[in-house]
C-alpha atoms as a PDB file:
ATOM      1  CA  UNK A   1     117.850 171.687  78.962  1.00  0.00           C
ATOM      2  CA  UNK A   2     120.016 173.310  76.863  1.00  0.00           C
ATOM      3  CA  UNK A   3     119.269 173.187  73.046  1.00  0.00           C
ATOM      4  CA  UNK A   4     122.376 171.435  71.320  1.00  0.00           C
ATOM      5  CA  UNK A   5     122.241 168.988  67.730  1.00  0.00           C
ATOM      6  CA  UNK A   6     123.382 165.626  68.404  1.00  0.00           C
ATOM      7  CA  UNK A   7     123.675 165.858  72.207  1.00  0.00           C
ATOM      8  CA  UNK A   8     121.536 166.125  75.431  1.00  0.00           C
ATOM      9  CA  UNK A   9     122.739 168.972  77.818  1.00  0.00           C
ATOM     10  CA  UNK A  10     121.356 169.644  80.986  1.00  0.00           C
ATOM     11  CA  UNK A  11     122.098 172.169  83.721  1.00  0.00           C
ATOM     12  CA  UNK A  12     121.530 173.733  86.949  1.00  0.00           C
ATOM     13  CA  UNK A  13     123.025 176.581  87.962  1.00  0.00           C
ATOM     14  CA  UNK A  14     122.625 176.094  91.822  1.00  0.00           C
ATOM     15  CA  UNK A  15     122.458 172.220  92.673  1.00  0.00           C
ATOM     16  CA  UNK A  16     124.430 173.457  95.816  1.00  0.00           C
ATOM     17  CA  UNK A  17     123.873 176.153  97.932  1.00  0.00           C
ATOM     18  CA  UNK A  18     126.140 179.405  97.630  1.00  0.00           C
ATOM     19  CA  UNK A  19     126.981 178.481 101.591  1.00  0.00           C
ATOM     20  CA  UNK A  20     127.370 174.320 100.350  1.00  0.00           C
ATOM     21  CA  UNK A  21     129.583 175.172  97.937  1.00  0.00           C
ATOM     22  CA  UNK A  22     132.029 177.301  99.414  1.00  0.00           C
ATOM     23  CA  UNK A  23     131.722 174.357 102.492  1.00  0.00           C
ATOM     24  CA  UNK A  24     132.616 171.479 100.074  1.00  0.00           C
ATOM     25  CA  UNK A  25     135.157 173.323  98.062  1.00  0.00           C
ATOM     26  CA  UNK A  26     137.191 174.541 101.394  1.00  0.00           C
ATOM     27  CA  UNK A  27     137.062 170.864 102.241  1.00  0.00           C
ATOM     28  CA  UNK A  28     137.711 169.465  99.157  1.00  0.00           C
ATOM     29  CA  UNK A  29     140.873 171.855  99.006  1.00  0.00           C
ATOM     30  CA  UNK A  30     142.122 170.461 102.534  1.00  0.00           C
ATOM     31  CA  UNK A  31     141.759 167.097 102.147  1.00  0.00           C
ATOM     32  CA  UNK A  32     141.713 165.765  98.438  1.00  0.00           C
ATOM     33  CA  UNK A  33     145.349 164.090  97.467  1.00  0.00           C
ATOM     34  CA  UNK A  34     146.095 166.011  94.927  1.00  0.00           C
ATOM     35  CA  UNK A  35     148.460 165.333  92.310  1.00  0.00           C
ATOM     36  CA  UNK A  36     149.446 166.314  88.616  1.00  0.00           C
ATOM     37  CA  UNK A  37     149.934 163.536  86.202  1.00  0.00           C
ATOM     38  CA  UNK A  38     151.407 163.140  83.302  1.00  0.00           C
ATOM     39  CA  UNK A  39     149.530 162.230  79.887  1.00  0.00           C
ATOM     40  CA  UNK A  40     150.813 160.355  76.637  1.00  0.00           C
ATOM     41  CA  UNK A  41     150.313 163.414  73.901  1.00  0.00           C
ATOM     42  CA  UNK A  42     151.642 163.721  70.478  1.00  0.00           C
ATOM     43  CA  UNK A  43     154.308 161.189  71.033  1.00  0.00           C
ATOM     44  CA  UNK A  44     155.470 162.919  74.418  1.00  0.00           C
ATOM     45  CA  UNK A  45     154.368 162.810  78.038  1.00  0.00           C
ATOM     46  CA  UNK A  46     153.675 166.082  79.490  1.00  0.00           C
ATOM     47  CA  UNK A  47     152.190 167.177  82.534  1.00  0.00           C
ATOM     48  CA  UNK A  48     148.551 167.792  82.703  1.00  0.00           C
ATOM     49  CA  UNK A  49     147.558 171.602  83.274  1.00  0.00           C
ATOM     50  CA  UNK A  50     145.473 171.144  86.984  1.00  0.00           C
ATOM     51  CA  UNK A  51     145.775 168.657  89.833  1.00  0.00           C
ATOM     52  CA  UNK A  52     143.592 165.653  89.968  1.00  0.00           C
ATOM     53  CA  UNK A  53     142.122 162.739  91.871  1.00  0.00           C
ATOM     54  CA  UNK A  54     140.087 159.511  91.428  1.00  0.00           C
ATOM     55  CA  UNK A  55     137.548 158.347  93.703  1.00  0.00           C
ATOM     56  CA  UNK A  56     135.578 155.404  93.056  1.00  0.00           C
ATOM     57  CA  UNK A  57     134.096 151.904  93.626  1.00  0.00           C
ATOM     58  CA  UNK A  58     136.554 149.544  93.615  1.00  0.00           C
ATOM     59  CA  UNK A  59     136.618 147.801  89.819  1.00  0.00           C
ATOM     60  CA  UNK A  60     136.783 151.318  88.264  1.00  0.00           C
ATOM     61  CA  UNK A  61     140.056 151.675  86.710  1.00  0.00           C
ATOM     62  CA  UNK A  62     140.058 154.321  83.650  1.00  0.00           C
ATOM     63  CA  UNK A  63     142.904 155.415  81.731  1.00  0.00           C
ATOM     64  CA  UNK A  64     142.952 158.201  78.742  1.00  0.00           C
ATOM     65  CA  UNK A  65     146.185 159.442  77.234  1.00  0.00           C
ATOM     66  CA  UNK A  66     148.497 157.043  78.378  1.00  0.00           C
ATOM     67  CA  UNK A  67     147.571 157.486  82.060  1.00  0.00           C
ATOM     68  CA  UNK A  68     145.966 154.536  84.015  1.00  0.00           C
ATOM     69  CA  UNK A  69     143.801 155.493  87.451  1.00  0.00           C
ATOM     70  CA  UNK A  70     143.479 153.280  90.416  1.00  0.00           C
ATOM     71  CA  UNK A  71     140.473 154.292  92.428  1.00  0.00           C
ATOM     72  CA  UNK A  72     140.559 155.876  95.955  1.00  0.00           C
ATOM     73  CA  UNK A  73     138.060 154.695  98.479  1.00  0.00           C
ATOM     74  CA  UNK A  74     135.035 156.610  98.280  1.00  0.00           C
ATOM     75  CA  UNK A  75     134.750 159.607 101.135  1.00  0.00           C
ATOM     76  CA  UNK A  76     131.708 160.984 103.346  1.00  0.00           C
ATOM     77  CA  UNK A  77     131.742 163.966 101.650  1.00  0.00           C
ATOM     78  CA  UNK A  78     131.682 162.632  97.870  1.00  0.00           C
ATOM     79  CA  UNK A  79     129.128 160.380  98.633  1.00  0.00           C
ATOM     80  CA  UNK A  80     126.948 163.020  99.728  1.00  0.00           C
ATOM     81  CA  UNK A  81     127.834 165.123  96.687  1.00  0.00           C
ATOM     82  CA  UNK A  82     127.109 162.022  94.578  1.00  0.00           C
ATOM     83  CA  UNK A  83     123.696 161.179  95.764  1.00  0.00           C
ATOM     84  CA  UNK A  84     122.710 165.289  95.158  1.00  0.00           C
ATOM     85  CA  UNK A  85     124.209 164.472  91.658  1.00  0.00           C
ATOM     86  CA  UNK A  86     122.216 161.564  90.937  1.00  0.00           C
ATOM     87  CA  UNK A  87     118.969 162.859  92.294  1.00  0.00           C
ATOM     88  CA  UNK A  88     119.212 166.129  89.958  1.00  0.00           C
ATOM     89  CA  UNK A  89     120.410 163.963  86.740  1.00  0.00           C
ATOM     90  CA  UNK A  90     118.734 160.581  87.444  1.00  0.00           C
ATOM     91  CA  UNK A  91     121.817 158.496  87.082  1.00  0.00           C
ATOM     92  CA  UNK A  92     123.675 156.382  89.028  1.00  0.00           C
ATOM     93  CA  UNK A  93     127.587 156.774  88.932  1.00  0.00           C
ATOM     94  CA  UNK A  94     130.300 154.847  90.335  1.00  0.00           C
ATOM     95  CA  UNK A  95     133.214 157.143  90.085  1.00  0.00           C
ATOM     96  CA  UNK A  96     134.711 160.769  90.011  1.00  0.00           C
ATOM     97  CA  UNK A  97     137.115 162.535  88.760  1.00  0.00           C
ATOM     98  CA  UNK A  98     137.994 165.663  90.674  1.00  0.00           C
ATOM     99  CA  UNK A  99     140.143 168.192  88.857  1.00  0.00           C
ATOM    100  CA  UNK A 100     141.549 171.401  90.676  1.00  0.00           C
ATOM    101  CA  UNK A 101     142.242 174.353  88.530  1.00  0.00           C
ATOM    102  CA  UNK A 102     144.250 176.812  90.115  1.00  0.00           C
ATOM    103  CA  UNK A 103     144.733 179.718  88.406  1.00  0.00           C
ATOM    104  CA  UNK A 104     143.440 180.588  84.920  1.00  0.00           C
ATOM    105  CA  UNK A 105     146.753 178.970  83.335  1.00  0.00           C
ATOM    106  CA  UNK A 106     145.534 175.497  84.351  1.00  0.00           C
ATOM    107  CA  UNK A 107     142.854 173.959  81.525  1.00  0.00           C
ATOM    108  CA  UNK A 108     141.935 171.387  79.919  1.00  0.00           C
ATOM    109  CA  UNK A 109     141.990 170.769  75.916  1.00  0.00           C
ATOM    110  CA  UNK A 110     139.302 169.837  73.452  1.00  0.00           C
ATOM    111  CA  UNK A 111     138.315 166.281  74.501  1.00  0.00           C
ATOM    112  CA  UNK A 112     135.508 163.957  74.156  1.00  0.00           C
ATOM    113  CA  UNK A 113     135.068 161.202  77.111  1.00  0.00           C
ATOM    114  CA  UNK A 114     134.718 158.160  75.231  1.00  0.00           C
ATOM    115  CA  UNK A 115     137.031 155.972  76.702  1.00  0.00           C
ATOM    116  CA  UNK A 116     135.265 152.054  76.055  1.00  0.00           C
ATOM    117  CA  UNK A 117     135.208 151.645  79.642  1.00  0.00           C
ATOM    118  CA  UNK A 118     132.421 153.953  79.735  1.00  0.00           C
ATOM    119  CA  UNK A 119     129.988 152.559  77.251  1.00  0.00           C
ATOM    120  CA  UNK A 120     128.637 153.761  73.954  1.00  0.00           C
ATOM    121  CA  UNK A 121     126.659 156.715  75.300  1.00  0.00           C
ATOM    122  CA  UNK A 122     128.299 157.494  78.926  1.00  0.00           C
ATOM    123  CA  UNK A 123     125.999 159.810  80.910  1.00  0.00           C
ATOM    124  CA  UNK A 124     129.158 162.749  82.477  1.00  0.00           C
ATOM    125  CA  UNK A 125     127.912 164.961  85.517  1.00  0.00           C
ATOM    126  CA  UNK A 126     130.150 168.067  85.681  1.00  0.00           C
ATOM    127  CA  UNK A 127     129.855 169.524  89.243  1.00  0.00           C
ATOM    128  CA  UNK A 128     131.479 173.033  89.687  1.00  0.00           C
ATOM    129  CA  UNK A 129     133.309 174.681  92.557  1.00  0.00           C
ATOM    130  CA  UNK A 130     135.135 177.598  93.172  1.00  0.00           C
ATOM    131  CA  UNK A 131     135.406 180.377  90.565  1.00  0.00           C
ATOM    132  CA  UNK A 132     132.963 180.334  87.964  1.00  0.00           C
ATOM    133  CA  UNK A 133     135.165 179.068  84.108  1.00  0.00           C
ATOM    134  CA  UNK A 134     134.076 179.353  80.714  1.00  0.00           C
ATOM    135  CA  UNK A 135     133.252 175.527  79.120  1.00  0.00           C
ATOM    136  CA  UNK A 136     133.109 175.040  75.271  1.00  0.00           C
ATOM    137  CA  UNK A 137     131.575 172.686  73.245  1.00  0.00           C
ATOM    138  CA  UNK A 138     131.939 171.975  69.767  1.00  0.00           C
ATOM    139  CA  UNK A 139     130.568 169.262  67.271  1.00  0.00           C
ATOM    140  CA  UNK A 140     133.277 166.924  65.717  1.00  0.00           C
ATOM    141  CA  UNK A 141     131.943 166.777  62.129  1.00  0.00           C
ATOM    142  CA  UNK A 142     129.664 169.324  61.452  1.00  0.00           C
ATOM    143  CA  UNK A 143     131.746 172.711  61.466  1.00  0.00           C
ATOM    144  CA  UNK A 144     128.241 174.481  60.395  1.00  0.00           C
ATOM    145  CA  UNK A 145     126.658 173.931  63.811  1.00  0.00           C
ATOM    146  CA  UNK A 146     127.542 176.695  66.180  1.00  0.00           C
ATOM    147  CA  UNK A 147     129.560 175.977  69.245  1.00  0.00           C
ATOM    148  CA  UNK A 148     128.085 176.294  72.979  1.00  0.00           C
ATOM    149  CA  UNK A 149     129.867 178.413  75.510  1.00  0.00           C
ATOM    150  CA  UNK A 150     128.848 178.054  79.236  1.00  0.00           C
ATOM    151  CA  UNK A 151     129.807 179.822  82.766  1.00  0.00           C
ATOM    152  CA  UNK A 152     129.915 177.016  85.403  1.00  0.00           C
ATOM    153  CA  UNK A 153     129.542 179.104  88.673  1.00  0.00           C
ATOM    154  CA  UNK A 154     130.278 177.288  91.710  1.00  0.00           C
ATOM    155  CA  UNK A 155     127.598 175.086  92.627  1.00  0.00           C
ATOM    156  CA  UNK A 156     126.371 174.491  89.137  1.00  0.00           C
ATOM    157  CA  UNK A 157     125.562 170.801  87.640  1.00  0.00           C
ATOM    158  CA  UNK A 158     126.298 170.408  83.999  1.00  0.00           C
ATOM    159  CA  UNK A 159     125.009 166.634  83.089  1.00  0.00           C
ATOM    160  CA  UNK A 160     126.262 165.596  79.217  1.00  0.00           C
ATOM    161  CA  UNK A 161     124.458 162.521  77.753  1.00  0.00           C
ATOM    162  CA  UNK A 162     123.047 160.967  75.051  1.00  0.00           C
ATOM    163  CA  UNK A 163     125.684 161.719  71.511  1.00  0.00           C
ATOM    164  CA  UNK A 164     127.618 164.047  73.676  1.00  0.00           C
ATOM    165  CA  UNK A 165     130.662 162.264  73.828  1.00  0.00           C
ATOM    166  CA  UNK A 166     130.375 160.783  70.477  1.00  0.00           C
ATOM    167  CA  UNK A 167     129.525 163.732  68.542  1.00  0.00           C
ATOM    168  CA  UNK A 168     130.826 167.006  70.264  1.00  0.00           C
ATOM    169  CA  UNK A 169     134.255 168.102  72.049  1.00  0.00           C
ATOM    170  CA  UNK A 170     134.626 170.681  74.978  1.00  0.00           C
ATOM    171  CA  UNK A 171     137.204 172.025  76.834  1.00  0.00           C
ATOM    172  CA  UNK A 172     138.150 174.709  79.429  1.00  0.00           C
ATOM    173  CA  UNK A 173     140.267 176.946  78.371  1.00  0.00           C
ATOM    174  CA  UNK A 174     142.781 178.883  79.533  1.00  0.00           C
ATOM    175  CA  UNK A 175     142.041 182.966  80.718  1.00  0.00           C
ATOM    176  CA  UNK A 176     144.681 185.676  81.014  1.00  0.00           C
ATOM    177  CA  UNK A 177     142.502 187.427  83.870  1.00  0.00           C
ATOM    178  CA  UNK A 178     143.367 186.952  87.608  1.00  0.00           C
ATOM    179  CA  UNK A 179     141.380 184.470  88.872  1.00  0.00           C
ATOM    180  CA  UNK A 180     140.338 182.174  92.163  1.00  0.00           C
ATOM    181  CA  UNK A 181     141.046 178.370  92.322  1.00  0.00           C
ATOM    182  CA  UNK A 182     138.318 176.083  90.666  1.00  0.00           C
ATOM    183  CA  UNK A 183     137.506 172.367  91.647  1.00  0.00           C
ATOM    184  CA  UNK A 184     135.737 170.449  89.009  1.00  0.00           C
ATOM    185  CA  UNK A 185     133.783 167.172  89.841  1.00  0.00           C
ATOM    186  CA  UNK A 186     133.209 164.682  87.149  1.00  0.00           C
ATOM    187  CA  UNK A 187     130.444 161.566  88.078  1.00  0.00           C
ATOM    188  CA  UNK A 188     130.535 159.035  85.488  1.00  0.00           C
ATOM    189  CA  UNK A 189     129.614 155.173  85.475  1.00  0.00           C
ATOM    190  CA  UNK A 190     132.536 153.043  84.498  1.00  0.00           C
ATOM    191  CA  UNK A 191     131.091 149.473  83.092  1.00  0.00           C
ATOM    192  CA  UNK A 192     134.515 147.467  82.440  1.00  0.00           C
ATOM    193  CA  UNK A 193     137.577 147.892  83.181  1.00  0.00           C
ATOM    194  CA  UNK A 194     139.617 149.414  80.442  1.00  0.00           C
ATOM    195  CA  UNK A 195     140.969 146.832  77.762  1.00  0.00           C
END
């Protein structure tokens, strides 16, 4: 557990093997339909910094920013990595977002996932890949609580619950250093479809 006001933050730093993860990132790589997508911001649509894809069951539709997500059928392969991430966080999810970060120029801003689809206190399961990243976290209205900063190597299991979403941002920023691809895996438990 690590110790955070307002939120509940778990991790493991090796849910996968060293010799899994390489496995399922090499596959993932191969066979995941990538695509970049573009996102409603400030007024403007702009293309999202990484490649994703959305696996899921088949009512779980999400949309953030503009952009709406039909699921893909469920693989093999991501069921497997789902039950692993439900027996380590003891939750059940229904759908994943997979993002692929290619270089350190690809990111991701400070966000909260609190779409309404998700419910009031969404349980998130971060799954890392590839080259370890820097994740930040930051609470939304109390500046006087220090932010978190964690290294999610590959084969790490970050699992964000309780007032996470509803009380604290993160992001992944961007790093000027030469670096390896990253896939990110996001298990969360849509309840509705969005409105």
């Amino acid at each position: 557990m690590i110790p955070a006001q307002d939120a509940q933050l778990q991790f493991w730093s090796e849910a996968l093997t060293p010799t899994d993860s390489e496995q399922c990132f090499n596959d993932l790589i191969a066979s995941t339909p990538w695509r970049q997508d573009k996102i409603q911001l400030f007024g403007r649509r702009i293309a999202i910094p990484r490649l994703q894809a959305w696996y899921g069951d088949t009512h779980c539709h999400y949309s953030y920013s503009g952009l709406n997500l039909a699921p893909l059928p469920w693989t093999p392969q991501l069921l497997q990595l789902k039950t692993r991430v439900e027996q380590l966080s003891q939750h059940t999810f229904n759908c994943v977002l997979l993002n692929l970060y290619r270089n350190g120029s690809d990111s991701n801003g400070w966000h909260s996932d609190d779409e309404p689809e998700l419910g009031e206190q969404p349980v998130i399961a971060s799954l890392s890949l590839g080259e370890t990243r820097r994740f930040k976290l930051r609470h939304k209205y109390n500046k006087a609580i220090k932010g978190i900063t964690i290294n999610l190597n590959s084969g790490s299991l970050l699992v964000m619950s309780g007032h996470s979403q509803s009380h604290w941002q993160h992001c992944l920023p961007k790093t000027a250093r030469q670096i390896e691809p990253r896939i990110n895996l996001t298990f969360r438990n849509i309840l509705h479809g969005p409105n």
